[in-house]
Protein backbone atom coordinates (compact mmCIF):
# COMPACT_ATOMS: atom_id res chain seq x y z
CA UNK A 1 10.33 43.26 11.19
CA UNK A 2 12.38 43.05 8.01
CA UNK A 3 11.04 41.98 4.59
CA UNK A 4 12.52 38.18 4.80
CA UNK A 5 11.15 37.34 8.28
CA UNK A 6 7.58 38.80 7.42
CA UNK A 7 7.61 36.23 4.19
CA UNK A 8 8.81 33.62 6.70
CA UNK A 9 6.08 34.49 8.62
CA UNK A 10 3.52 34.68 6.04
CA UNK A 11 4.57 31.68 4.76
CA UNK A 12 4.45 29.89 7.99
CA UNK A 13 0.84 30.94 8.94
CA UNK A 14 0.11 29.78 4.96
CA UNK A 15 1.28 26.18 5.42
CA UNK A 16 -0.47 25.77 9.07
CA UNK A 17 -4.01 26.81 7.04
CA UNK A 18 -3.15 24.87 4.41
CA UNK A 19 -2.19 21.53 7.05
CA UNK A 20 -5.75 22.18 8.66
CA UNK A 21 -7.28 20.57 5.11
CA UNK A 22 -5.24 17.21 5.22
CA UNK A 23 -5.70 16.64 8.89
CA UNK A 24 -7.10 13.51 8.35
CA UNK A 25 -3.81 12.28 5.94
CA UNK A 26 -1.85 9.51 8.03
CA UNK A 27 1.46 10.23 8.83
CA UNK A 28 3.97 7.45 9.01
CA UNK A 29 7.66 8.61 9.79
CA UNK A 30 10.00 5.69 8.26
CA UNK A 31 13.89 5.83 8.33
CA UNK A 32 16.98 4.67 6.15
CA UNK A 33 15.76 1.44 4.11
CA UNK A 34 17.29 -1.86 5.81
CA UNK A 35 15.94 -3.94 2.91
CA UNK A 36 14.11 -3.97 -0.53
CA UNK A 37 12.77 -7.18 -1.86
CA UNK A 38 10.84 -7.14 -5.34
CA UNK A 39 8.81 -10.03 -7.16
CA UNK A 40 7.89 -10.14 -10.86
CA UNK A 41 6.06 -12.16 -12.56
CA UNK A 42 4.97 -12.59 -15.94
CA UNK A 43 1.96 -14.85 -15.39
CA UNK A 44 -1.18 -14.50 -14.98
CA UNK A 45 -3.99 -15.26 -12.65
CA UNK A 46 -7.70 -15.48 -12.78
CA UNK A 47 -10.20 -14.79 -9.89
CA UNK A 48 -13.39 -16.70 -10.35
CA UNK A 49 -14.83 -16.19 -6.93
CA UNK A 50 -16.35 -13.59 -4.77
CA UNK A 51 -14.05 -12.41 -1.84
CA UNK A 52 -10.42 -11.95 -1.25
CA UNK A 53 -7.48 -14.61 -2.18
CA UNK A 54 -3.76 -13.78 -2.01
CA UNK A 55 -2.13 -12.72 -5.23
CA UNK A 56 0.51 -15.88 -6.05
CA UNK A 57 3.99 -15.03 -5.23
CA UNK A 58 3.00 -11.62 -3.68
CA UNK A 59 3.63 -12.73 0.23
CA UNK A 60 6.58 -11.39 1.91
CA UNK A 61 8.41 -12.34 5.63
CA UNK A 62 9.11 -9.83 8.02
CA UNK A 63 10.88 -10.09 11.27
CA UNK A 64 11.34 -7.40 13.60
CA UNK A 65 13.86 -7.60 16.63
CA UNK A 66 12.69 -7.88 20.33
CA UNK A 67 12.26 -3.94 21.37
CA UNK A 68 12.16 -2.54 17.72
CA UNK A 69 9.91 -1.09 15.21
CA UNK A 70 10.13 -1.32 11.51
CA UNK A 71 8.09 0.01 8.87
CA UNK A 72 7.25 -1.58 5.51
CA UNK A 73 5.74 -0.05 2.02
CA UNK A 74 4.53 -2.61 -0.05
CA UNK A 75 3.85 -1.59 -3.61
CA UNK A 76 1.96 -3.33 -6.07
CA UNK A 77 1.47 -2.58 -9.81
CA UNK A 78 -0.50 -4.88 -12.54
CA UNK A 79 -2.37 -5.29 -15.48
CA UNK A 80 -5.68 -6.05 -14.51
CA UNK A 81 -9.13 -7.09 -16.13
CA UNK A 82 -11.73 -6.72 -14.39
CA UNK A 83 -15.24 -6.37 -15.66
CA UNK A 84 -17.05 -5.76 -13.08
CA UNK A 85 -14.30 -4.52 -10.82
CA UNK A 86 -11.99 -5.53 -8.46
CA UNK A 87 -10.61 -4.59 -5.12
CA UNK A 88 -6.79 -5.25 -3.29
CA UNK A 89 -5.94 -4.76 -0.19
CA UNK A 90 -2.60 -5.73 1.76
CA UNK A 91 -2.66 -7.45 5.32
CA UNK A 92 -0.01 -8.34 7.77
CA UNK A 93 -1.87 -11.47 9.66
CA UNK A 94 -4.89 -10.16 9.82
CA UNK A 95 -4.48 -6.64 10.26
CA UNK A 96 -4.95 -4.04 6.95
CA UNK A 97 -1.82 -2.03 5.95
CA UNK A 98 -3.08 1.54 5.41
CA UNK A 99 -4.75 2.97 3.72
CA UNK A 100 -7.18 0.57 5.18
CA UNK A 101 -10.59 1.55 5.54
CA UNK A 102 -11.46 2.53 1.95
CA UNK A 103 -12.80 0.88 -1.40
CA UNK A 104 -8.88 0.40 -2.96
CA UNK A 105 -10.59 -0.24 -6.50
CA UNK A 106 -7.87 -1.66 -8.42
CA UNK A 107 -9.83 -1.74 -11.66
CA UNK A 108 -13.05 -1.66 -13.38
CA UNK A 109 -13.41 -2.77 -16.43
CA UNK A 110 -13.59 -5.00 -19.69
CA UNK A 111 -9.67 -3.38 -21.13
CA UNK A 112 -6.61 -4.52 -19.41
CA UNK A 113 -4.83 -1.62 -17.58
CA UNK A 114 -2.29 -1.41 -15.39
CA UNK A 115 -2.53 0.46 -12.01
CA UNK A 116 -0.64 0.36 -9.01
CA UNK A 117 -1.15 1.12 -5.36
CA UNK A 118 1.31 1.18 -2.14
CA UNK A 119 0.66 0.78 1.69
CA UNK A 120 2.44 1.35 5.11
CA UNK A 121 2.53 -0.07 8.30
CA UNK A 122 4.85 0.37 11.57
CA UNK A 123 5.70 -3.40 12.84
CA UNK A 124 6.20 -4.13 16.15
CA UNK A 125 8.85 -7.00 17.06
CA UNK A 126 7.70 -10.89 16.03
CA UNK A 127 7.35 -12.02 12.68
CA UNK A 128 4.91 -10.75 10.28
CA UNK A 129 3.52 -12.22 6.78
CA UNK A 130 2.80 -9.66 4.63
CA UNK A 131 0.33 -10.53 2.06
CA UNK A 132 -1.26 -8.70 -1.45
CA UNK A 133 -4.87 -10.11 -2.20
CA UNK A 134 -7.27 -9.23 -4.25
CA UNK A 135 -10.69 -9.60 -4.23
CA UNK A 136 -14.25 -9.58 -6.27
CA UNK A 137 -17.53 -8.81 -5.53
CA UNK A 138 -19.25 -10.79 -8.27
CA UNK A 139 -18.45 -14.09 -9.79
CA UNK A 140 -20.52 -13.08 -13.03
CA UNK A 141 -17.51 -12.18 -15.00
CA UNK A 142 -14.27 -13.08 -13.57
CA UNK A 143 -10.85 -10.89 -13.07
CA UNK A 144 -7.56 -11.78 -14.75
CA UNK A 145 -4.19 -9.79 -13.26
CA UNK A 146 -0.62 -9.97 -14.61
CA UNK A 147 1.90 -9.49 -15.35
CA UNK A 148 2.67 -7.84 -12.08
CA UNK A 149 5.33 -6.61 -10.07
CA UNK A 150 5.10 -6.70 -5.50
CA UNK A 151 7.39 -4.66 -3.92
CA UNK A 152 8.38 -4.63 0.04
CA UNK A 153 10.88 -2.06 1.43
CA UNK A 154 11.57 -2.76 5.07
CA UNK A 155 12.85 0.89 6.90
CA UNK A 156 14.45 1.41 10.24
CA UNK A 157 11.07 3.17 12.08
CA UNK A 158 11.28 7.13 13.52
CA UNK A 159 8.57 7.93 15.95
CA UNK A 160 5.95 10.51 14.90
């Protein structure tokens, strides 16, 4: 075997030990972008009470042809206060936009900072409302957010 196709090989055998440690990363294959929407504001809002609410002017509408798939990344970047921080999530009806299933702390805090965070989903066909909230666990202190910016790209889907 020459030179080249032993580094090939090596390097082959490197990135299949190296893919063993993100096995649990999700994988969502999304094509050419069909459509970008963005929302800024330069308000602010103030959350007061424990739980989730939807962040104003951060819902989108999505609908997917009979026998498609789409995919959607939704982005979303803010100042936030938070002093005794705060949480945001994304949903599509009721269903959580991955990554789902972990503490997305947006902030923690008494200084406003401004973070960001972005999700994915695959859409089947119907309609879908797509919807940024955010969300305290203690009404002792409240959170103020904004200005902020949601983003929704909406992609042709590739099966993984």
């Amino acid at each position: 075997m020459n030179t080249v196709a032993r580094l090939i090989s090596l390097g082959l055998l490197l990135a299949g030990l190296c893919s063993s440690a993100s096995a649990a990363s999700l994988v969502t294959q999304c094509g050419g972008v069909l459509r970008n929407t963005i929302k800024t504001t330069t308000d602010t809002f103030t959350r007061a009470s424990v739980g989730f609410a939807d962040v104003p002017n951060a819902t989108f509408f999505v609908s997917v042809p009979s026998g498609r798939q789409q995919c959607v990344t939704v982005s979303f970047s803010a100042s936030a206060h938070c002093p005794l921080g705060c949480r945001i999530r994304v949903i599509d009806g009721a269903a959580k936009l991955e990554p789902a299933d972990v503490p997305n702390i947006f902030a923690e805090g008494n200084s406003d900072e401004v973070h960001s965070f972005q999700w994915v989903k695959r859409l089947s066909a119907g309609s879908h409302t797509i919807k940024v909230q955010v969300g305290i666990g203690n009404s002792a202190q409240s959170a103020t957010f904004g200005p902020y910016t949601a983003t929704l790209e909406v992609a042709n889907s590739l099966v993984n």
